[in-house]
C-alpha atoms as a PDB file:
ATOM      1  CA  UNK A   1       0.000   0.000   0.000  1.00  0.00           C
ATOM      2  CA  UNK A   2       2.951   2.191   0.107  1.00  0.00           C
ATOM      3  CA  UNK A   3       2.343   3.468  -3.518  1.00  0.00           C
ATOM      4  CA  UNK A   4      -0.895   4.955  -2.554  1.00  0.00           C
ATOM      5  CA  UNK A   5      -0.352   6.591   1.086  1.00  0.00           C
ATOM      6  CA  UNK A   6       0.271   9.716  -0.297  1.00  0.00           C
ATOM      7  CA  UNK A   7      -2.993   9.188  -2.308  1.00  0.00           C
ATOM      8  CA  UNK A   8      -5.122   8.300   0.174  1.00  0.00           C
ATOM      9  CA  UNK A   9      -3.610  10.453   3.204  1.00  0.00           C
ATOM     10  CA  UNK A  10      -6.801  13.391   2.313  1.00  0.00           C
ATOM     11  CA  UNK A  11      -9.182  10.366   3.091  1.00  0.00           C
ATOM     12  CA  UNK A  12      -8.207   8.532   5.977  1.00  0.00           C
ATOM     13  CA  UNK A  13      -5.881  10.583   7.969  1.00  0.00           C
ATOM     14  CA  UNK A  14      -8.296  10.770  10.457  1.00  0.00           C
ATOM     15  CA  UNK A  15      -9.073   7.077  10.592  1.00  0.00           C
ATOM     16  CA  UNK A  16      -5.034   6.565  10.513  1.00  0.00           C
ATOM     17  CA  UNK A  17      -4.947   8.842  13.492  1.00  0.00           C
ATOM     18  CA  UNK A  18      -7.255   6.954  15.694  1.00  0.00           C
ATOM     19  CA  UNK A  19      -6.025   3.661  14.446  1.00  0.00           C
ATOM     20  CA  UNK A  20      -9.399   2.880  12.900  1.00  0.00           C
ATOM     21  CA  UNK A  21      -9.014  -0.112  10.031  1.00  0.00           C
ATOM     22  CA  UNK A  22     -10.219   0.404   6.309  1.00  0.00           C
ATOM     23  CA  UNK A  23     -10.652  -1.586   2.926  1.00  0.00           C
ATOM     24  CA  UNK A  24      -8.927   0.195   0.104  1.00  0.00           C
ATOM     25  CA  UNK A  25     -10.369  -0.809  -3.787  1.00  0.00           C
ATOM     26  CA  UNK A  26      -7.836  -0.773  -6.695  1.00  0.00           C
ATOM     27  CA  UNK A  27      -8.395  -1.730 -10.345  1.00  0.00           C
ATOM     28  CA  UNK A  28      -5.195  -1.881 -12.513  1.00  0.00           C
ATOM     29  CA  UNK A  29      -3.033   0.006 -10.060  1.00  0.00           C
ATOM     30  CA  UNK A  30      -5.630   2.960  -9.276  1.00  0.00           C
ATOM     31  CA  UNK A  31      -7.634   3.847  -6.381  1.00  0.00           C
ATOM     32  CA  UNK A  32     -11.485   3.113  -6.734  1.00  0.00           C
ATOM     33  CA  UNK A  33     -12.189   4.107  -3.259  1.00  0.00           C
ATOM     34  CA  UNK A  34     -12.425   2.718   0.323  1.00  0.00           C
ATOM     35  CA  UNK A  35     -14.606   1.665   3.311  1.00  0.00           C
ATOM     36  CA  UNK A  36     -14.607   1.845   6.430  1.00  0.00           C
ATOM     37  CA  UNK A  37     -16.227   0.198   9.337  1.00  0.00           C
ATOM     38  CA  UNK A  38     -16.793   1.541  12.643  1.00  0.00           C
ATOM     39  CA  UNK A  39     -18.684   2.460  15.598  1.00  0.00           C
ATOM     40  CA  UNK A  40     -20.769   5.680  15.725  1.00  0.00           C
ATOM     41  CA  UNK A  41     -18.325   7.983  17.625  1.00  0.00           C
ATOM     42  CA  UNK A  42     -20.754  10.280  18.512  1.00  0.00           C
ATOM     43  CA  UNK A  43     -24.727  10.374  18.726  1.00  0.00           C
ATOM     44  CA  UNK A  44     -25.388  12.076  15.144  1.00  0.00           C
ATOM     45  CA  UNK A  45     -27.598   9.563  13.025  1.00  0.00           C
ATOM     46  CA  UNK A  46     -27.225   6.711  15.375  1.00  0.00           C
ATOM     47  CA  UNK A  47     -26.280   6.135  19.126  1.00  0.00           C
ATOM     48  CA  UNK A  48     -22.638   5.873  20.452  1.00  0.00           C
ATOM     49  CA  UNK A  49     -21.341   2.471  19.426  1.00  0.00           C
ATOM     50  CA  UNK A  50     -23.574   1.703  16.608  1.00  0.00           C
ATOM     51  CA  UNK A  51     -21.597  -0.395  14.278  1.00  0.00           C
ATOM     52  CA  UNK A  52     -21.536   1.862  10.657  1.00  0.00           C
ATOM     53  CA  UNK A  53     -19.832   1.467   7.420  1.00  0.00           C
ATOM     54  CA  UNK A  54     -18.800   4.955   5.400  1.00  0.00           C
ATOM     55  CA  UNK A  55     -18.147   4.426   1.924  1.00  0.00           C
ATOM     56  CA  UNK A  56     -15.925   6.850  -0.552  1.00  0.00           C
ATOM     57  CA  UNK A  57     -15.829   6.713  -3.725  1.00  0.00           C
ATOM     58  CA  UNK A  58     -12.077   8.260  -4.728  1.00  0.00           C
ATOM     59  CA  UNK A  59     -11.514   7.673  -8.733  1.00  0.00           C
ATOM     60  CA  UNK A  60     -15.032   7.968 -10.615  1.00  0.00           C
ATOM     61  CA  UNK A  61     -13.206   7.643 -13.749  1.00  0.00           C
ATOM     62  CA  UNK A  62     -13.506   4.235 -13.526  1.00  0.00           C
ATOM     63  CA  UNK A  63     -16.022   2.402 -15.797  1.00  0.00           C
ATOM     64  CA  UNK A  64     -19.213   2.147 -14.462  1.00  0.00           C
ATOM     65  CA  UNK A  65     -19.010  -1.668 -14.479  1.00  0.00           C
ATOM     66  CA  UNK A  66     -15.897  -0.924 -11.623  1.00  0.00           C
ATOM     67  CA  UNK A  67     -17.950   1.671  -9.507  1.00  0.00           C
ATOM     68  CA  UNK A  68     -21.109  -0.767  -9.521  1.00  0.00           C
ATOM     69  CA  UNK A  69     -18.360  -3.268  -8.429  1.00  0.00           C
ATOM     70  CA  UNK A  70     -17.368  -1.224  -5.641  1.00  0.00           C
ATOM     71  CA  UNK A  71     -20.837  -0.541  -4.739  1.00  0.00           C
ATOM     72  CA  UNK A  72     -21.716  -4.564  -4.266  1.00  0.00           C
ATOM     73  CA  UNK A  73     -18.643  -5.230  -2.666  1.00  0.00           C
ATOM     74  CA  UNK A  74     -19.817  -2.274   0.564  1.00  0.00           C
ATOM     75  CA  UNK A  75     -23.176  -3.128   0.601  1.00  0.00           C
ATOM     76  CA  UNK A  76     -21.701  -6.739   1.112  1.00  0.00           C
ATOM     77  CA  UNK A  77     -19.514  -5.620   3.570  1.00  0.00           C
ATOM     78  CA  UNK A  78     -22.005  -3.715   5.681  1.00  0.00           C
ATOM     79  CA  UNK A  79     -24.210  -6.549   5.985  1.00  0.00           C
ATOM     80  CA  UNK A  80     -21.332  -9.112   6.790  1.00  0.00           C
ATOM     81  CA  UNK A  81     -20.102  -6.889   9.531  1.00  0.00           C
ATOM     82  CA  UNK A  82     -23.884  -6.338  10.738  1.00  0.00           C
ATOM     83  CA  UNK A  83     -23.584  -2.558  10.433  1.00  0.00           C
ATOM     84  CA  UNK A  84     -26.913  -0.811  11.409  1.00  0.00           C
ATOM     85  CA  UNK A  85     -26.550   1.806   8.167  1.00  0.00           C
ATOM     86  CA  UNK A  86     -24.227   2.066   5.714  1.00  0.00           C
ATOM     87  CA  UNK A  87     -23.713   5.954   4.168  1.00  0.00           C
ATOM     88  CA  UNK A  88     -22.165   7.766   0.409  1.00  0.00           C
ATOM     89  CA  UNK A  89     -22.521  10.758  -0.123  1.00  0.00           C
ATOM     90  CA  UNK A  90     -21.743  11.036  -4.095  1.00  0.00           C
ATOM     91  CA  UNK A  91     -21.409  13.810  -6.760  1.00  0.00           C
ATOM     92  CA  UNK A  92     -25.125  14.373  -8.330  1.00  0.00           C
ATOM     93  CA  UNK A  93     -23.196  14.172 -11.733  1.00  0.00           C
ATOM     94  CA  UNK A  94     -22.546  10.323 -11.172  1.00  0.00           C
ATOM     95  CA  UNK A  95     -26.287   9.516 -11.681  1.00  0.00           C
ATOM     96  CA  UNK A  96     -25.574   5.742 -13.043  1.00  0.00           C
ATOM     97  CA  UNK A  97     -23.799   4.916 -10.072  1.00  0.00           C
ATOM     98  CA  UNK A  98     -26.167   6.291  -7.657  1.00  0.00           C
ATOM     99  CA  UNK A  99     -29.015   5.194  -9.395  1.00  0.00           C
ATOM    100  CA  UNK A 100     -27.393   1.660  -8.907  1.00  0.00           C
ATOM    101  CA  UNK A 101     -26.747   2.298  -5.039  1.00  0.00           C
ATOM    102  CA  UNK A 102     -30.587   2.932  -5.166  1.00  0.00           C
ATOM    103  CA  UNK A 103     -31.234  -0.362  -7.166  1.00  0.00           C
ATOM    104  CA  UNK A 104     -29.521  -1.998  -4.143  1.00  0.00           C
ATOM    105  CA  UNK A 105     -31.383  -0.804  -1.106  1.00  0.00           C
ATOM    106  CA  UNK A 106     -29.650   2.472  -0.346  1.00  0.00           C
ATOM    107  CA  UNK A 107     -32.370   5.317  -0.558  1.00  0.00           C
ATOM    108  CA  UNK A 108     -31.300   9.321  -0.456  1.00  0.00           C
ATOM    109  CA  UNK A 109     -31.916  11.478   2.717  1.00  0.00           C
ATOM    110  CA  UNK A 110     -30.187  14.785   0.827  1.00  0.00           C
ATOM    111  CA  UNK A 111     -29.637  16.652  -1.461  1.00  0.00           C
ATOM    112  CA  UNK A 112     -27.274  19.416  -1.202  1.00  0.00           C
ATOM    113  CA  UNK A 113     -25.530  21.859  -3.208  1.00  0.00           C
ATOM    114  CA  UNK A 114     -22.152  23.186  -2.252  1.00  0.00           C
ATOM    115  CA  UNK A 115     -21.749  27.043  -3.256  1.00  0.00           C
ATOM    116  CA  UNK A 116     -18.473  29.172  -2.910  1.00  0.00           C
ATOM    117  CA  UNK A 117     -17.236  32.447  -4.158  1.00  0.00           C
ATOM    118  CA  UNK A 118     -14.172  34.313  -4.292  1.00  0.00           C
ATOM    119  CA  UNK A 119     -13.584  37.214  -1.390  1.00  0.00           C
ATOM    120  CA  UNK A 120     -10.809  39.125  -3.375  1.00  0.00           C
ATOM    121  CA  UNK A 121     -13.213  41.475  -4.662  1.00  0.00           C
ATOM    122  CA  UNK A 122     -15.881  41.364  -2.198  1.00  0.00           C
ATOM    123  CA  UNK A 123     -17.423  44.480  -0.353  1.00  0.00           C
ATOM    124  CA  UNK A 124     -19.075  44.483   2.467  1.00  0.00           C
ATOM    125  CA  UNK A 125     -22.630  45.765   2.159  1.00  0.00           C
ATOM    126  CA  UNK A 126     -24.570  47.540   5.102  1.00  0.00           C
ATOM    127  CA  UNK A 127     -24.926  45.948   8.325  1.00  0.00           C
ATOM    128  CA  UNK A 128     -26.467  47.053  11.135  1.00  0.00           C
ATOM    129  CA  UNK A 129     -26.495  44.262  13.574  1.00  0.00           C
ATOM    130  CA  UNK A 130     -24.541  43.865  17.198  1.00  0.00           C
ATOM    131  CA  UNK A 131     -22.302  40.299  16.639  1.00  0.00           C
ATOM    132  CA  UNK A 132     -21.770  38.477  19.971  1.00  0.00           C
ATOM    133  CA  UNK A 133     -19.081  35.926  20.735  1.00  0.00           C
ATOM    134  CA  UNK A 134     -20.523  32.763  22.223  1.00  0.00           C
ATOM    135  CA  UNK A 135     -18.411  31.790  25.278  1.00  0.00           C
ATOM    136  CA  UNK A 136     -17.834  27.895  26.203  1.00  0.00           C
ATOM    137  CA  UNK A 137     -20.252  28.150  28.986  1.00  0.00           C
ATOM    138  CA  UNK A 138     -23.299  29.040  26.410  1.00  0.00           C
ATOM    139  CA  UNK A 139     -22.798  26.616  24.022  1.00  0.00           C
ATOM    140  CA  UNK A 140     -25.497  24.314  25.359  1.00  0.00           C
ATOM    141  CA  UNK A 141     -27.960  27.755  25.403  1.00  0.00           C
ATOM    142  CA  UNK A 142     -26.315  28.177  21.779  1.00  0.00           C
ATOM    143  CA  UNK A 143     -27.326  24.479  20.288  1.00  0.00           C
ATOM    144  CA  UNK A 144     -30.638  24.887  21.498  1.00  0.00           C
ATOM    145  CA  UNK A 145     -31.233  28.198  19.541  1.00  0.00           C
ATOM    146  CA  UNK A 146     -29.256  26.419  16.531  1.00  0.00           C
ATOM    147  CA  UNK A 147     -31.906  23.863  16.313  1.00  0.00           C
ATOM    148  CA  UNK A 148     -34.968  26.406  16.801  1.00  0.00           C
ATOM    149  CA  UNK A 149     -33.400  29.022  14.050  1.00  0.00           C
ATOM    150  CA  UNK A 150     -32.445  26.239  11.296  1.00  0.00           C
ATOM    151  CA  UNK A 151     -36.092  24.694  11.761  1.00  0.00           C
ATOM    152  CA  UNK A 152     -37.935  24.201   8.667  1.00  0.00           C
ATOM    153  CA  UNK A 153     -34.981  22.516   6.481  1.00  0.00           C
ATOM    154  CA  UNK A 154     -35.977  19.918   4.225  1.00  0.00           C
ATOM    155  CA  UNK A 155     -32.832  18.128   5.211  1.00  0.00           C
ATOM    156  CA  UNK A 156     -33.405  14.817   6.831  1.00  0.00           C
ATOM    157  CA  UNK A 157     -29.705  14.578   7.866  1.00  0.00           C
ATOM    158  CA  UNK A 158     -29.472  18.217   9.136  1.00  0.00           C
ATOM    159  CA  UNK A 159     -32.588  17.345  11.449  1.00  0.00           C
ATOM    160  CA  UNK A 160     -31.850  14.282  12.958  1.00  0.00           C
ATOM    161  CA  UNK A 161     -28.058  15.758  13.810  1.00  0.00           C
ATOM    162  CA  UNK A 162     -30.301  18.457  15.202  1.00  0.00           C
ATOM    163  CA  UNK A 163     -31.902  16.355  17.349  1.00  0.00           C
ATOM    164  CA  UNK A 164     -29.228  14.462  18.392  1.00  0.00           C
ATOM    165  CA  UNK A 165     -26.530  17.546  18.873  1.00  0.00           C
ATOM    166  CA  UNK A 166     -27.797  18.216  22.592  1.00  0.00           C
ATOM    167  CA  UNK A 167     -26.574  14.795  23.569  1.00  0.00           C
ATOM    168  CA  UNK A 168     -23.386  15.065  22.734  1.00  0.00           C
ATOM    169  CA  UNK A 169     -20.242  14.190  25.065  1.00  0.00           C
ATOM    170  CA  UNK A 170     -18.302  17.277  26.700  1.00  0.00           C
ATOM    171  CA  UNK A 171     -15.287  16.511  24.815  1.00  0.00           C
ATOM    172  CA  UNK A 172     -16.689  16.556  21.387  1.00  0.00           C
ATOM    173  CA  UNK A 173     -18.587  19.348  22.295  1.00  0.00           C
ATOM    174  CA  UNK A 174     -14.711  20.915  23.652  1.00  0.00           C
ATOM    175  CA  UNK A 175     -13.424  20.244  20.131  1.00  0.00           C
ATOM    176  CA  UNK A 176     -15.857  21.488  18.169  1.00  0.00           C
ATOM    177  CA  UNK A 177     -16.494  25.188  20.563  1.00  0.00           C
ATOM    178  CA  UNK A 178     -12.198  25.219  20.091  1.00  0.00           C
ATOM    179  CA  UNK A 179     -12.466  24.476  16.454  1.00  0.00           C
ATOM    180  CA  UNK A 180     -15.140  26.999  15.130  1.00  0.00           C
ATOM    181  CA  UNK A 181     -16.898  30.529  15.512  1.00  0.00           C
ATOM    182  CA  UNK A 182     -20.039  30.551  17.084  1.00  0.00           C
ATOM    183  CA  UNK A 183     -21.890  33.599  17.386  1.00  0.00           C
ATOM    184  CA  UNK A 184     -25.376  35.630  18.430  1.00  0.00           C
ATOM    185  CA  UNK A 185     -26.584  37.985  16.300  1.00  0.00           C
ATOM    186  CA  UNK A 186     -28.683  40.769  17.418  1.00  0.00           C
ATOM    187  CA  UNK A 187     -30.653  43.436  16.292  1.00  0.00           C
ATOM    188  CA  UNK A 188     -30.425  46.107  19.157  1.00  0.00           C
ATOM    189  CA  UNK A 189     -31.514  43.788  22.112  1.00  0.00           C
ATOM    190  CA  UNK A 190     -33.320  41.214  20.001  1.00  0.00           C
ATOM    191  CA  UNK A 191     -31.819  37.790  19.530  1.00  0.00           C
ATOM    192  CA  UNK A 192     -32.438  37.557  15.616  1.00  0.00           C
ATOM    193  CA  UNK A 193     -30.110  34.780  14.432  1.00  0.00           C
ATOM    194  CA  UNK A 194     -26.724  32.972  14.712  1.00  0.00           C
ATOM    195  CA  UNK A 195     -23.715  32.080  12.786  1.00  0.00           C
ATOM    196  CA  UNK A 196     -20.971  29.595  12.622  1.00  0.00           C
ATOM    197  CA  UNK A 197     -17.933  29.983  10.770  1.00  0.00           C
ATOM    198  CA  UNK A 198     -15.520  27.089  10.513  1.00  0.00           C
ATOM    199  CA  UNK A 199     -11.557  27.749   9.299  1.00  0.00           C
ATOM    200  CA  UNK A 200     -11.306  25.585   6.499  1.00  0.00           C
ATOM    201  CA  UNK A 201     -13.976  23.605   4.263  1.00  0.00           C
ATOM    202  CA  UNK A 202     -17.230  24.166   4.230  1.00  0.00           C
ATOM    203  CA  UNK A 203     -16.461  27.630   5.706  1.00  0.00           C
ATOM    204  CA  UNK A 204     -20.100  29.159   6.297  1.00  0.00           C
ATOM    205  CA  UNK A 205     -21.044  26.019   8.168  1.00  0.00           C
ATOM    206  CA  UNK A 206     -24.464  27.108   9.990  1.00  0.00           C
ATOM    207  CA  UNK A 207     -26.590  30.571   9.621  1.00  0.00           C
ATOM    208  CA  UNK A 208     -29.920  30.571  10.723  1.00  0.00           C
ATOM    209  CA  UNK A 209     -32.466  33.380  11.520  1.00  0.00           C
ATOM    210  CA  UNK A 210     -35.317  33.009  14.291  1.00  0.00           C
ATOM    211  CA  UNK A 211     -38.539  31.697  12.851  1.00  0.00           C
ATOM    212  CA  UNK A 212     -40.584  34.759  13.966  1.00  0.00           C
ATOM    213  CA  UNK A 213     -37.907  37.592  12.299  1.00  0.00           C
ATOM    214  CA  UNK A 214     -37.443  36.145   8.935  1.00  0.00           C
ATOM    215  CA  UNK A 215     -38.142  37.454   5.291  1.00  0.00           C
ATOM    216  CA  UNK A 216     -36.909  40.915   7.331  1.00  0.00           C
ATOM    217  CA  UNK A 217     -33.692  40.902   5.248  1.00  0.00           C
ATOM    218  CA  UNK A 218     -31.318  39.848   8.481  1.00  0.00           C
ATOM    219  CA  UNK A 219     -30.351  36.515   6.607  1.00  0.00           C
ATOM    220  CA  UNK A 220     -28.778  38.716   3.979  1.00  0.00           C
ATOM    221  CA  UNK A 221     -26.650  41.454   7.066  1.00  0.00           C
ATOM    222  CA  UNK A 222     -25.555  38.197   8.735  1.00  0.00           C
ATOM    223  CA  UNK A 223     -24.076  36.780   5.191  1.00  0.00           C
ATOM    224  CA  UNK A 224     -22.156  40.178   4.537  1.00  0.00           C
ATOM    225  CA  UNK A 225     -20.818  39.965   8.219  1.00  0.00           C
ATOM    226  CA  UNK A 226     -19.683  36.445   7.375  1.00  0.00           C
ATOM    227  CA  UNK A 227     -17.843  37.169   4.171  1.00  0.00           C
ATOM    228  CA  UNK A 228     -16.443  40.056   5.365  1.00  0.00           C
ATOM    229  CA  UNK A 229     -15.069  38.755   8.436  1.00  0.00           C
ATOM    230  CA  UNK A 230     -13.560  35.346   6.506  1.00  0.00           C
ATOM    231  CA  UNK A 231     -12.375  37.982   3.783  1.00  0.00           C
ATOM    232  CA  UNK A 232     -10.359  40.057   6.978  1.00  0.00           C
ATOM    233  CA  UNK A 233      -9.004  36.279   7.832  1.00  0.00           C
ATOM    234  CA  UNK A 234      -7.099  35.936   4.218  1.00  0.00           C
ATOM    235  CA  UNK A 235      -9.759  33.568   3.438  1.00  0.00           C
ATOM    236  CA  UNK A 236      -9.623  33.327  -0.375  1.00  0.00           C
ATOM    237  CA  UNK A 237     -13.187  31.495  -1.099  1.00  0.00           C
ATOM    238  CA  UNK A 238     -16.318  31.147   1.067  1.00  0.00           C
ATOM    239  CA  UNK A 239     -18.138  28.085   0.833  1.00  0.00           C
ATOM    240  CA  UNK A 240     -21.146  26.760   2.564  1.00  0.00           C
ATOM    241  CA  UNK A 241     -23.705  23.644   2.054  1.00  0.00           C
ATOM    242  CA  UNK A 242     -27.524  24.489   1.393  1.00  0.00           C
ATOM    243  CA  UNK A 243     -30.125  21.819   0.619  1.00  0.00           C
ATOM    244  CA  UNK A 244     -30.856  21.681  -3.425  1.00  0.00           C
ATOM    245  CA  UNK A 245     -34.802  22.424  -2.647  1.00  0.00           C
ATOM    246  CA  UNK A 246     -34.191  25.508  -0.370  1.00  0.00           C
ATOM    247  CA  UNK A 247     -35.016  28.105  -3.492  1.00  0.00           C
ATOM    248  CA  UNK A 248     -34.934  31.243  -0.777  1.00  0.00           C
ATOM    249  CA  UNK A 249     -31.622  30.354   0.742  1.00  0.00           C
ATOM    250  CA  UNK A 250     -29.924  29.779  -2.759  1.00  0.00           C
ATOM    251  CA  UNK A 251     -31.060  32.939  -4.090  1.00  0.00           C
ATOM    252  CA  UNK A 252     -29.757  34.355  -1.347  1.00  0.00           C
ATOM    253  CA  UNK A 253     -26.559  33.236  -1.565  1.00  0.00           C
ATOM    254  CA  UNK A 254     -26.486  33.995  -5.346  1.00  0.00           C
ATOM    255  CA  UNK A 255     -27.551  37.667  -4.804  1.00  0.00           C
ATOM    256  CA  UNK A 256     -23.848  38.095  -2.448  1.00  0.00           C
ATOM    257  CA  UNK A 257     -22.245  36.393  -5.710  1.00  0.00           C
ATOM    258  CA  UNK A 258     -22.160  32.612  -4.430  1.00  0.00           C
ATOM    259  CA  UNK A 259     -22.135  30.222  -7.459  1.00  0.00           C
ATOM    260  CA  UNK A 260     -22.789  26.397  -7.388  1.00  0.00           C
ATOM    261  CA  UNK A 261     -19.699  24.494  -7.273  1.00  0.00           C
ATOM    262  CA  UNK A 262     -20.776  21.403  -7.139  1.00  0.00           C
ATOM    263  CA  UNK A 263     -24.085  18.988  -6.122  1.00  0.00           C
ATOM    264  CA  UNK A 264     -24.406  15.887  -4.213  1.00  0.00           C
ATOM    265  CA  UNK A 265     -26.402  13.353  -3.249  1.00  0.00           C
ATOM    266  CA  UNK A 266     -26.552  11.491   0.341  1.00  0.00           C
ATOM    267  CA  UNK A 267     -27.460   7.716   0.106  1.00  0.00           C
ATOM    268  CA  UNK A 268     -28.055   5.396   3.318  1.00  0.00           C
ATOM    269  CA  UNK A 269     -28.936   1.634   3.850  1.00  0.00           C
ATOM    270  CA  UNK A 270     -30.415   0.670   6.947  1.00  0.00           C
ATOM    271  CA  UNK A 271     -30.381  -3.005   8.217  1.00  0.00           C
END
C-alpha cells in the first residue's frame, strides 16, 4: 500500500490517526475508493457504538461496471459486519452509479448543493447588527437556539443531527467550541439569528435566523458579516452547504455572488 499513502492520506488521515481499520479498492493500479467500518463515535444519526460502514468513492473515472463493483462489494460488507446503516454521499453528476446504489437498497436522505465564491473582490454591504461571541459556557444555550433558528430545512440529515446535537459528550462538544466561531446575532436587544464559521472547508457552516424575524432581510446582514469577516481572515473562497430544494436560501446566496460548485447526493442503507 505504500504506492498509494500519499494518495489516500486526504481520506483517511483521520481514521489513521485513531487507528481505525479500512478496505482500500484498486483496479489496474488505481484507487477506486475505500470503506470503512466503525462504531458511531458520537450520537449524530445513530447512538454511540452503533456499528456503521462509510463508503468513498475516490476515482469515478472508472467504468461504471468498476464503480457498480465497488458498490456490491460495501453493501456486502455492511451486511457481513452487521452494520446498522451504511452511508455515500456522491457527486449528483454520477447519476448511473447512484441510481445503482438505489437499485440496491440504499435510498437518499439529501440533497445538497455546495456554493463558494471568491472574497478578493468582495465588499461588504450595510450591516447594522450587534455580533456576539458565544463563550464555552453558552454553548449548550447556543445548540438549542441552533436547532430552533435552522427549523424548517428539508434536510433529513441536518434534522436528525439536530436532534441528536444536545446529547453530545463534553469533549466533542470541547473540540468542536475550540475548532469553530459561534456567534449571536442581534438586532439592538433582540436575539435575531446565529452564525458559525468554521476555518477551512465548508467555511459558512451554519446561519440561521429566528422563525418569527425572517423574510426581514437579516439573513442577507448576517451573510455580509460572514464574508467580510472570513475575507479580513485571508480567506480566499467562502463556501457553505444548502439543501438543493431551499429556493430562498440559494437565491440568497447567489444575490452576495455565491455560485454552485458542485451537487451531491446522500445515500443510506439501513439493516
Amino acid at each position: 500500500m505504500n504506492e498509494y499513502a500519499e494518495a489516500l492520506e486526504p481520506y483517511v488521515g483521520g481514521y489513521n490517526a485513531r487507528r481505525v481499520p479500512y478496505q482500500v479498492f484498486i483496479h489496474n493500479k488505481k484507487l477506486v475508493g475505500f470503506i470503512v467500518v466503525l462504531e458511531e463515535p458520537v450520537k449524530l444519526l445513530e447512538p454511540i457504538g452503533t456499528p456503521m460502514s462509510n463508503i468513498i468513492v475516490i476515482d469515478y473515472s472508472h467504468t461504471d461496471d468498476i464503480l457498480k463493483e465497488f458498490a456490491e462489494a460495501a453493501l456486502r460488507i455492511a451486511k457481513e459486519r452487521n452494520v446498522v446503516y451504511s452511508f455515500v454521499d456522491i457527486p449528483a453528476e454520477h447519476s448511473i452509479l447512484t441510481d445503482h446504489f438505489l437499485s440496491i437498497g440504499y435510498s437518499e436522505i439529501a440533497h445538497s448543493l455546495r456554493m463558494s465564491r471568491t472574497l478578493d473582490d468582495y465588499e461588504s454591504g450595510a450591516n447594522y447588527l450587534r455580533i456576539i461571541k458565544v463563550e464555552r459556557e453558552e454553548v449548550k444555550q447556543f445548540i438549542e437556539k441552533l436547532k430552533e433558528f435552522m427549523s424548517g430545512s428539508r434536510d433529513d440529515v441536518l434534522n436528525i443531527i439536530l436532534d441528536n446535537i444536545k446529547e453530545l459528550p463534553e469533549q466533542f462538544i470541547d473540540h468542536w467550541f475550540n475548532s469553530t466561531n459561534l456567534k449571536y446575532v442581534y438586532d439592538k436587544d433582540v436575539l435575531i439569528g446565529i452564525l458559525e464559521l468554521s476555518p477551512q472547508g465548508m467555511n459558512i457552516a451554519n446561519i440561521g435566523v429566528a422563525p418569527s424575524q425572517r423574510r426581514k432581510g437579516y439573513g442577507k446582514q448576517i451573510m455580509h458579516y460572514a464574508l467580510q469577516t472570513l475575507k479580513e481572515q485571508d480567506i480566499e473562497f467562502a463556501r457553505l452547504r444548502v439543501h438543493a430544494e431551499n429556493e430562498n436560501a440559494i437565491h440568497l446566496y447567489e444575490s452576495l455572488g455565491m455560485t454552485q460548485a458542485s451537487s451531491y447526493r446522500a445515500l443510506i442503507w439501513r439493516k
